[in-house]
PDB file of N, CA and C in Angstrom:
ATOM      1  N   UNK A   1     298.841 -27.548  70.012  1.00  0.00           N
ATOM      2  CA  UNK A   1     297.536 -27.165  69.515  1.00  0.00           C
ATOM      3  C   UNK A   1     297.666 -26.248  68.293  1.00  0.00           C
ATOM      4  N   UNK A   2     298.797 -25.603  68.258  1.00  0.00           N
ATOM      5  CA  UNK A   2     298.933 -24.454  67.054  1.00  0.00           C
ATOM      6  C   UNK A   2     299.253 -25.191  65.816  1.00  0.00           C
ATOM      7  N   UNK A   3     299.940 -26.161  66.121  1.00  0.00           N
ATOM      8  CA  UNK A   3     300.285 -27.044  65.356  1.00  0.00           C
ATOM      9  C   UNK A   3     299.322 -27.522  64.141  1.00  0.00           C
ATOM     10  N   UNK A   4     298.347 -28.122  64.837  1.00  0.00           N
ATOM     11  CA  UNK A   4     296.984 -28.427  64.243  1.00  0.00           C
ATOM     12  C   UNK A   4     296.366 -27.725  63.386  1.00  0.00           C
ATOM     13  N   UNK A   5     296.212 -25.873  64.204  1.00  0.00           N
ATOM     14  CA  UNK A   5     295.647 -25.190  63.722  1.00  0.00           C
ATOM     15  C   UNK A   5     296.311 -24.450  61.993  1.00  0.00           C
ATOM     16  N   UNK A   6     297.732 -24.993  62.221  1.00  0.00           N
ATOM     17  CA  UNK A   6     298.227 -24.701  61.264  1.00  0.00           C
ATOM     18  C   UNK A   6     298.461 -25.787  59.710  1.00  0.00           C
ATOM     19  N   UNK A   7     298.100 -26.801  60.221  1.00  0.00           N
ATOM     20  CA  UNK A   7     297.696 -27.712  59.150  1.00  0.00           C
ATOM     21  C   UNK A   7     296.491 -27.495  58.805  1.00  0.00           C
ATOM     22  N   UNK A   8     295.428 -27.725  59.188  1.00  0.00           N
ATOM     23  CA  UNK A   8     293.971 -27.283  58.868  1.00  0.00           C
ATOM     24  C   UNK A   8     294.029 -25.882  58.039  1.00  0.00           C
ATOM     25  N   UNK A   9     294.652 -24.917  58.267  1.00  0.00           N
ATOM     26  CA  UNK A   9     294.703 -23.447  57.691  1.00  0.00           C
ATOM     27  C   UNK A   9     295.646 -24.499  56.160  1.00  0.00           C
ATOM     28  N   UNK A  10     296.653 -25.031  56.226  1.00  0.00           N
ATOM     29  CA  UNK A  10     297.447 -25.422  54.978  1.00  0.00           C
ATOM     30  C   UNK A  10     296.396 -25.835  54.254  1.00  0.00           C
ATOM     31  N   UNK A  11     295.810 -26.966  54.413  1.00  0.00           N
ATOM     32  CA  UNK A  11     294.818 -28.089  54.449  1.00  0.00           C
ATOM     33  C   UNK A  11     293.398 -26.800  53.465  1.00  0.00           C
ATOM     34  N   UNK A  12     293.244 -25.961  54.569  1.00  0.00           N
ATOM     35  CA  UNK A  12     291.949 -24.934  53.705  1.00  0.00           C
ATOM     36  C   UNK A  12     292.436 -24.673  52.144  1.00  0.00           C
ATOM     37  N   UNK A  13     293.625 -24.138  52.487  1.00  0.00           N
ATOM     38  CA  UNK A  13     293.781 -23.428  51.377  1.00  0.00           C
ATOM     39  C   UNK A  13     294.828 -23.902  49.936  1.00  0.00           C
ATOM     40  N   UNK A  14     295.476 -24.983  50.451  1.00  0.00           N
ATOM     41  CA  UNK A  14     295.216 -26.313  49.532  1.00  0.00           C
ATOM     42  C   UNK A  14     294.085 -26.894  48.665  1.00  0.00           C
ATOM     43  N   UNK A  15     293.082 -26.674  49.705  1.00  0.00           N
ATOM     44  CA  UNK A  15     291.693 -27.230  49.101  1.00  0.00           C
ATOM     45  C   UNK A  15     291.064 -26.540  48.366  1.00  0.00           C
ATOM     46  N   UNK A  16     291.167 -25.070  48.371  1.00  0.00           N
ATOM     47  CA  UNK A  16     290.755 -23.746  47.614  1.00  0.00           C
ATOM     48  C   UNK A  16     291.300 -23.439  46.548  1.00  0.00           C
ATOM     49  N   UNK A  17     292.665 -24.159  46.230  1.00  0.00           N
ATOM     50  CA  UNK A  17     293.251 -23.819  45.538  1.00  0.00           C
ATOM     51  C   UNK A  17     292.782 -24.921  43.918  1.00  0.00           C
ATOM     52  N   UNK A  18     292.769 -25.891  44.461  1.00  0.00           N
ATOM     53  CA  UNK A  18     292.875 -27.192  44.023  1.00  0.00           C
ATOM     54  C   UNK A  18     291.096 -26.858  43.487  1.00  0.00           C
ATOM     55  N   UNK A  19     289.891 -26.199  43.927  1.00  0.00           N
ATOM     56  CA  UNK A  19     288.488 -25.977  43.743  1.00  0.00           C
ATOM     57  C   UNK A  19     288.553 -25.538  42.800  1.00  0.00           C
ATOM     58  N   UNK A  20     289.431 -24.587  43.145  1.00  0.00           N
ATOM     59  CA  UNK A  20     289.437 -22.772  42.088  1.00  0.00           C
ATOM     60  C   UNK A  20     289.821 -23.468  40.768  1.00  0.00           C
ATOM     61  N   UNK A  21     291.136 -24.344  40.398  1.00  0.00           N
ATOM     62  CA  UNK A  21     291.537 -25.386  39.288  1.00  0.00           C
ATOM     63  C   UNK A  21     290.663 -25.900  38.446  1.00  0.00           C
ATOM     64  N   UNK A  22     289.971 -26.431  39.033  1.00  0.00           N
ATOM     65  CA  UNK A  22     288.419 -27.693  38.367  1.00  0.00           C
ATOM     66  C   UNK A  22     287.760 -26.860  37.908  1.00  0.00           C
ATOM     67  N   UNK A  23     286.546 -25.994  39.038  1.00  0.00           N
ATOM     68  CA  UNK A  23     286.397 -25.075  38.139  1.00  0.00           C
ATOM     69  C   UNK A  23     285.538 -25.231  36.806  1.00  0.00           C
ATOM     70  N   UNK A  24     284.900 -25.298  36.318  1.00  0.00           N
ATOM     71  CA  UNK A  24     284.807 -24.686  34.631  1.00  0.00           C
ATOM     72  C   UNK A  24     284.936 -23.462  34.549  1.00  0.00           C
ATOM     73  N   UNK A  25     285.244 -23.392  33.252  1.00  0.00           N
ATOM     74  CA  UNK A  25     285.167 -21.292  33.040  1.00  0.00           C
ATOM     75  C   UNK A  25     283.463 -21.182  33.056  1.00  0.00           C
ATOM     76  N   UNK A  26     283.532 -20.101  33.194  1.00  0.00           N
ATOM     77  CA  UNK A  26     281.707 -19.288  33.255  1.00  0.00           C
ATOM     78  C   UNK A  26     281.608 -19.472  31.962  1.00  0.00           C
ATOM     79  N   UNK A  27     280.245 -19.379  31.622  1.00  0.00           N
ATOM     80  CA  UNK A  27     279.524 -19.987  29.908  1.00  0.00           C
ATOM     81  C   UNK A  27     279.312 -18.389  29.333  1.00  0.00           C
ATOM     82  N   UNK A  28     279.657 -17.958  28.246  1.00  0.00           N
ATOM     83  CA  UNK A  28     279.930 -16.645  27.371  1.00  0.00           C
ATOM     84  C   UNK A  28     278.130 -16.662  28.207  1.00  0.00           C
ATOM     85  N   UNK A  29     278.446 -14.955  27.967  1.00  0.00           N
ATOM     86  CA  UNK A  29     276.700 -14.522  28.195  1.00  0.00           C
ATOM     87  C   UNK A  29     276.277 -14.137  26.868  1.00  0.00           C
ATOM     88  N   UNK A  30     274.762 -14.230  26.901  1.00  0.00           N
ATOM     89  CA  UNK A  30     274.543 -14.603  25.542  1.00  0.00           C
ATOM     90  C   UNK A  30     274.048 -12.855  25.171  1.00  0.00           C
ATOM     91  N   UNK A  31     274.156 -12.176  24.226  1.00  0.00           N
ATOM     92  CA  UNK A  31     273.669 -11.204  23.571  1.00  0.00           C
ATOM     93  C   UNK A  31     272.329 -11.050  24.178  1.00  0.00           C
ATOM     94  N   UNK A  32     271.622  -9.917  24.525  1.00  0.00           N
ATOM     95  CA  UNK A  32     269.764  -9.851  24.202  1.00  0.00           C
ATOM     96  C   UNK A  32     269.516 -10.072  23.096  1.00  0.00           C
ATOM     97  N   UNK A  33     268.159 -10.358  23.343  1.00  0.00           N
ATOM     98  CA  UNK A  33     267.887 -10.717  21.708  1.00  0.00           C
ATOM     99  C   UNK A  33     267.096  -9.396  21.150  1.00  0.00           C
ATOM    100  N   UNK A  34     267.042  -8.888  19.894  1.00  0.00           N
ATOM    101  CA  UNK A  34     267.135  -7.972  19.461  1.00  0.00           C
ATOM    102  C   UNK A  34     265.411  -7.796  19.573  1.00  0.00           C
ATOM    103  N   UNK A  35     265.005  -6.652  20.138  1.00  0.00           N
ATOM    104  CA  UNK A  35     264.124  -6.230  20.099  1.00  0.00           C
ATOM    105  C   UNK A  35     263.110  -5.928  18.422  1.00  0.00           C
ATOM    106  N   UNK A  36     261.757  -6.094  18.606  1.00  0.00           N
ATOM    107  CA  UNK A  36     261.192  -6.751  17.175  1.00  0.00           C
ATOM    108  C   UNK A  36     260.966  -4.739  17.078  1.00  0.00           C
ATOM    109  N   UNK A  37     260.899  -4.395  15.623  1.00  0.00           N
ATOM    110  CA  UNK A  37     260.235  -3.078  15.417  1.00  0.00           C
ATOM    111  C   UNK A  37     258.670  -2.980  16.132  1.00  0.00           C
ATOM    112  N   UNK A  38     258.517  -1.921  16.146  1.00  0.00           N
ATOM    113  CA  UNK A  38     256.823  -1.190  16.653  1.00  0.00           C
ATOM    114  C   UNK A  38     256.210  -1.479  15.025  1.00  0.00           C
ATOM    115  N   UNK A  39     255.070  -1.869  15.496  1.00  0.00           N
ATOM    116  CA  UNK A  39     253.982  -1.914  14.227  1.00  0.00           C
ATOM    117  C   UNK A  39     253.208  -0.769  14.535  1.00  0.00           C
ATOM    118  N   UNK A  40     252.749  -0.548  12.831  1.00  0.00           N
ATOM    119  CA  UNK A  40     251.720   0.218  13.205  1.00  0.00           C
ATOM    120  C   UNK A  40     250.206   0.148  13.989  1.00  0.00           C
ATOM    121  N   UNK A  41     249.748   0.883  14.459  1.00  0.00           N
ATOM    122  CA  UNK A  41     248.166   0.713  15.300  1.00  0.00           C
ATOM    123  C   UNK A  41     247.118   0.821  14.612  1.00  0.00           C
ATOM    124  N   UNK A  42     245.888   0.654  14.739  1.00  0.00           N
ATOM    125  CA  UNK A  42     245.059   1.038  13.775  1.00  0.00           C
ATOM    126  C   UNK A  42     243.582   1.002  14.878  1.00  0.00           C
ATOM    127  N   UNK A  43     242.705   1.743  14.919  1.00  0.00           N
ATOM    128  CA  UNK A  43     241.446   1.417  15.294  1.00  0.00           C
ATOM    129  C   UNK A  43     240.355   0.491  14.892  1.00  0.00           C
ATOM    130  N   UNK A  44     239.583  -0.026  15.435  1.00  0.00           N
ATOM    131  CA  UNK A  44     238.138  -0.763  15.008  1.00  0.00           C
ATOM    132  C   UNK A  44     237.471  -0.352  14.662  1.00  0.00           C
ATOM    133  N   UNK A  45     236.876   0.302  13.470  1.00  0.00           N
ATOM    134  CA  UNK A  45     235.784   1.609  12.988  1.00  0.00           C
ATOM    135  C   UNK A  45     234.545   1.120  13.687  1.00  0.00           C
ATOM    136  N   UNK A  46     234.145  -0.241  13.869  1.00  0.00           N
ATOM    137  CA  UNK A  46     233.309  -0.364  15.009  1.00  0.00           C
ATOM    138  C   UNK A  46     233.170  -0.093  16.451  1.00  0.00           C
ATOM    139  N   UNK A  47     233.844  -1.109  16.646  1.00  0.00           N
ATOM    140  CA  UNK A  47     234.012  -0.945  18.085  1.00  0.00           C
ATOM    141  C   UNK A  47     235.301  -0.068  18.873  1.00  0.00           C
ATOM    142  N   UNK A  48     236.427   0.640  17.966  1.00  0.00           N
ATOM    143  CA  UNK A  48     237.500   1.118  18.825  1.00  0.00           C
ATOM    144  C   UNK A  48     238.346   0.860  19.491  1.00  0.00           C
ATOM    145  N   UNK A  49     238.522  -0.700  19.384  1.00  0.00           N
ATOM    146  CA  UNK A  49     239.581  -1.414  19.922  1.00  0.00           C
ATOM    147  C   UNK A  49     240.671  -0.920  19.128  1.00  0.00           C
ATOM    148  N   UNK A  50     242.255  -0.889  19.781  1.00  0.00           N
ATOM    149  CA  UNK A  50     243.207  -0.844  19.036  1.00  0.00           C
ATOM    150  C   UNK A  50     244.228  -2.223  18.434  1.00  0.00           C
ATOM    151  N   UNK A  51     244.571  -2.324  17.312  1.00  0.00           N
ATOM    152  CA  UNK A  51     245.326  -3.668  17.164  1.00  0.00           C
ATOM    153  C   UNK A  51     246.048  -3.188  16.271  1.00  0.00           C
ATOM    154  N   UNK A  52     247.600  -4.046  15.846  1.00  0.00           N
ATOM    155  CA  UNK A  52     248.241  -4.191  14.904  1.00  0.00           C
ATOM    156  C   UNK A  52     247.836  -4.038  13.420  1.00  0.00           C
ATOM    157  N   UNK A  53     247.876  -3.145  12.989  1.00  0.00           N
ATOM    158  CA  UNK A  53     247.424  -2.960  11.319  1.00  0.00           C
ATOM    159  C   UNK A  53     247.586  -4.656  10.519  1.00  0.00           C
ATOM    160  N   UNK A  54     248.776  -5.436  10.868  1.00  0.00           N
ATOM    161  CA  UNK A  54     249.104  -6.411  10.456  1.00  0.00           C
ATOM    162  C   UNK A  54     247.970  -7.528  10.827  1.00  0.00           C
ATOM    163  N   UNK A  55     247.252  -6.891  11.717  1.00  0.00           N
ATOM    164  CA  UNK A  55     246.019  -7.992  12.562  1.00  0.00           C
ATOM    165  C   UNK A  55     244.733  -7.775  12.157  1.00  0.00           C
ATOM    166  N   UNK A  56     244.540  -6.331  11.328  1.00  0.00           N
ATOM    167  CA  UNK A  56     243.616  -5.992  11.532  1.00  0.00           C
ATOM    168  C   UNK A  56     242.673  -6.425   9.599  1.00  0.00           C
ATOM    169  N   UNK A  57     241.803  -5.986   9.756  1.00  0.00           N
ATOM    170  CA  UNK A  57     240.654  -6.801   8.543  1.00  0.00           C
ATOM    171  C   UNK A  57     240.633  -5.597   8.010  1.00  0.00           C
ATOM    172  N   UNK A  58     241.250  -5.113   6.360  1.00  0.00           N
ATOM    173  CA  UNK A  58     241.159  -3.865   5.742  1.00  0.00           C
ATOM    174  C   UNK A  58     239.490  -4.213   4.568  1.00  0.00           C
ATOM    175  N   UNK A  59     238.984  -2.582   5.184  1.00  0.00           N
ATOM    176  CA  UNK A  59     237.603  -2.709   3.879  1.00  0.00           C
ATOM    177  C   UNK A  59     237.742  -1.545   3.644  1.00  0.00           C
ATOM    178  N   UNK A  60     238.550  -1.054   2.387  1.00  0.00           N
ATOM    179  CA  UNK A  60     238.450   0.375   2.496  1.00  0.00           C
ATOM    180  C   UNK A  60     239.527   0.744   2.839  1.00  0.00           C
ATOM    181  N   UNK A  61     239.371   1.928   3.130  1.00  0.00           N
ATOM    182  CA  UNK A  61     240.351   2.744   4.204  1.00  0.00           C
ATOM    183  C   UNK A  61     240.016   3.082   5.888  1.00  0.00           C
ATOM    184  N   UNK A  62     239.196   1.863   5.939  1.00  0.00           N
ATOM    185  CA  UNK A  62     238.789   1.216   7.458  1.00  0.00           C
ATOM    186  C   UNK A  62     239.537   0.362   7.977  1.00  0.00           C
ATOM    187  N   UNK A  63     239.465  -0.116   9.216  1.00  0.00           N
ATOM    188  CA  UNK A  63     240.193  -1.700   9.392  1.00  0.00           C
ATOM    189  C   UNK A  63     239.330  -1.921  10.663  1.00  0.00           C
ATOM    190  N   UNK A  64     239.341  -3.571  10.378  1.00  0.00           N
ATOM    191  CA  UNK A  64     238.089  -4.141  11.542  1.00  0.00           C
ATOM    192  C   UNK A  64     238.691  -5.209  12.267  1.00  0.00           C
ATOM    193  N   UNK A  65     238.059  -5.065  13.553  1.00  0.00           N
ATOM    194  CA  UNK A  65     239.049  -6.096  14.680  1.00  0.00           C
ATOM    195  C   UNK A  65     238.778  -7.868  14.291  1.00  0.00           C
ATOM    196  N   UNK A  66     237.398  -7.542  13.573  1.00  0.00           N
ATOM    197  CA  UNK A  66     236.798  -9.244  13.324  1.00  0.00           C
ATOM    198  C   UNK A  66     236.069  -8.848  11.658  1.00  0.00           C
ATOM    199  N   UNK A  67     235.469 -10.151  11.312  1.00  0.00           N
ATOM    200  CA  UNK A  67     234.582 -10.456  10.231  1.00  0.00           C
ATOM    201  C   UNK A  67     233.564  -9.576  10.806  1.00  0.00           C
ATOM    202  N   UNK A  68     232.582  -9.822  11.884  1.00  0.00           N
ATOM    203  CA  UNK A  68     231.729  -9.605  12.475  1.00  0.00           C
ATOM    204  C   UNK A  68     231.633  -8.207  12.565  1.00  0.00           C
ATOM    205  N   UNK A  69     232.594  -7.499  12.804  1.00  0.00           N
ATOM    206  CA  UNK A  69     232.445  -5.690  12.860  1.00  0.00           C
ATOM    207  C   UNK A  69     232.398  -5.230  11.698  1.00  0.00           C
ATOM    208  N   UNK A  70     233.445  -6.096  10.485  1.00  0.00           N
ATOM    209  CA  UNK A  70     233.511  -5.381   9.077  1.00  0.00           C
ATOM    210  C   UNK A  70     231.546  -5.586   8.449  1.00  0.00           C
ATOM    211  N   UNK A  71     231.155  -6.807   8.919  1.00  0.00           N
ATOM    212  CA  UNK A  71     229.789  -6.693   7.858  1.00  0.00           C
ATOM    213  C   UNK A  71     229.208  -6.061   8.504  1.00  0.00           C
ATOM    214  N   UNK A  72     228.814  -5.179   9.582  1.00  0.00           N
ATOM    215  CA  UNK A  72     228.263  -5.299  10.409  1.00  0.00           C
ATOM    216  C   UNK A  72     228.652  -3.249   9.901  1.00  0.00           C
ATOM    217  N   UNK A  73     229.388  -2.598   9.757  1.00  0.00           N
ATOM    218  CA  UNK A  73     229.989  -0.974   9.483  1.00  0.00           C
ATOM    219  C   UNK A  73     230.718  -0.264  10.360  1.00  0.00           C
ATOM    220  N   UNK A  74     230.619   1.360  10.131  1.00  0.00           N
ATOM    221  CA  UNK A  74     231.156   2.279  11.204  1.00  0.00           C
ATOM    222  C   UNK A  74     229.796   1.917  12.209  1.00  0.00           C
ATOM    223  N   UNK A  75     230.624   1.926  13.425  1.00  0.00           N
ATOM    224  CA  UNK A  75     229.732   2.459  14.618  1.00  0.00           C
ATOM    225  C   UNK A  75     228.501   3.591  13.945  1.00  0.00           C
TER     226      UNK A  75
END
């Protein structure tokens, strides 16, 4: 019976060995990707929403969230 048990144990680790072989290597990990800069903020002289200066509608030295707030003034 030990007999057995001792082929099966060969047999495991034969087979582990021979797994571990094939195998692929692990795939490189990739860098994060680089975080974008902070924009500046700007208010809605209407309404007070905050948005991206880059988003926002300049009249002046105002900035408006829409068309609709710029014709429309300060609160």
């Amino acid at each position: 019976m030990s007999k057995y048990l001792l082929i099966v144990a060969i047999a495991a680790v034969v087979y582990a060995l021979v797994r571990s072989q094939r195998k692929p290597p692990a795939a490189p990990r990739r860098k994060p990707t680089a975080a974008q800069a902070p924009q500046a903020m700007v208010a809605c002289a209407h309404c007070g929403v905050h948005l991206p200066q880059t988003d926002a509608l300049p009249a002046g030295t105002r900035y408006y969230c829409c068309a609709a707030h710029r014709e429309q003034g300060p609160a």
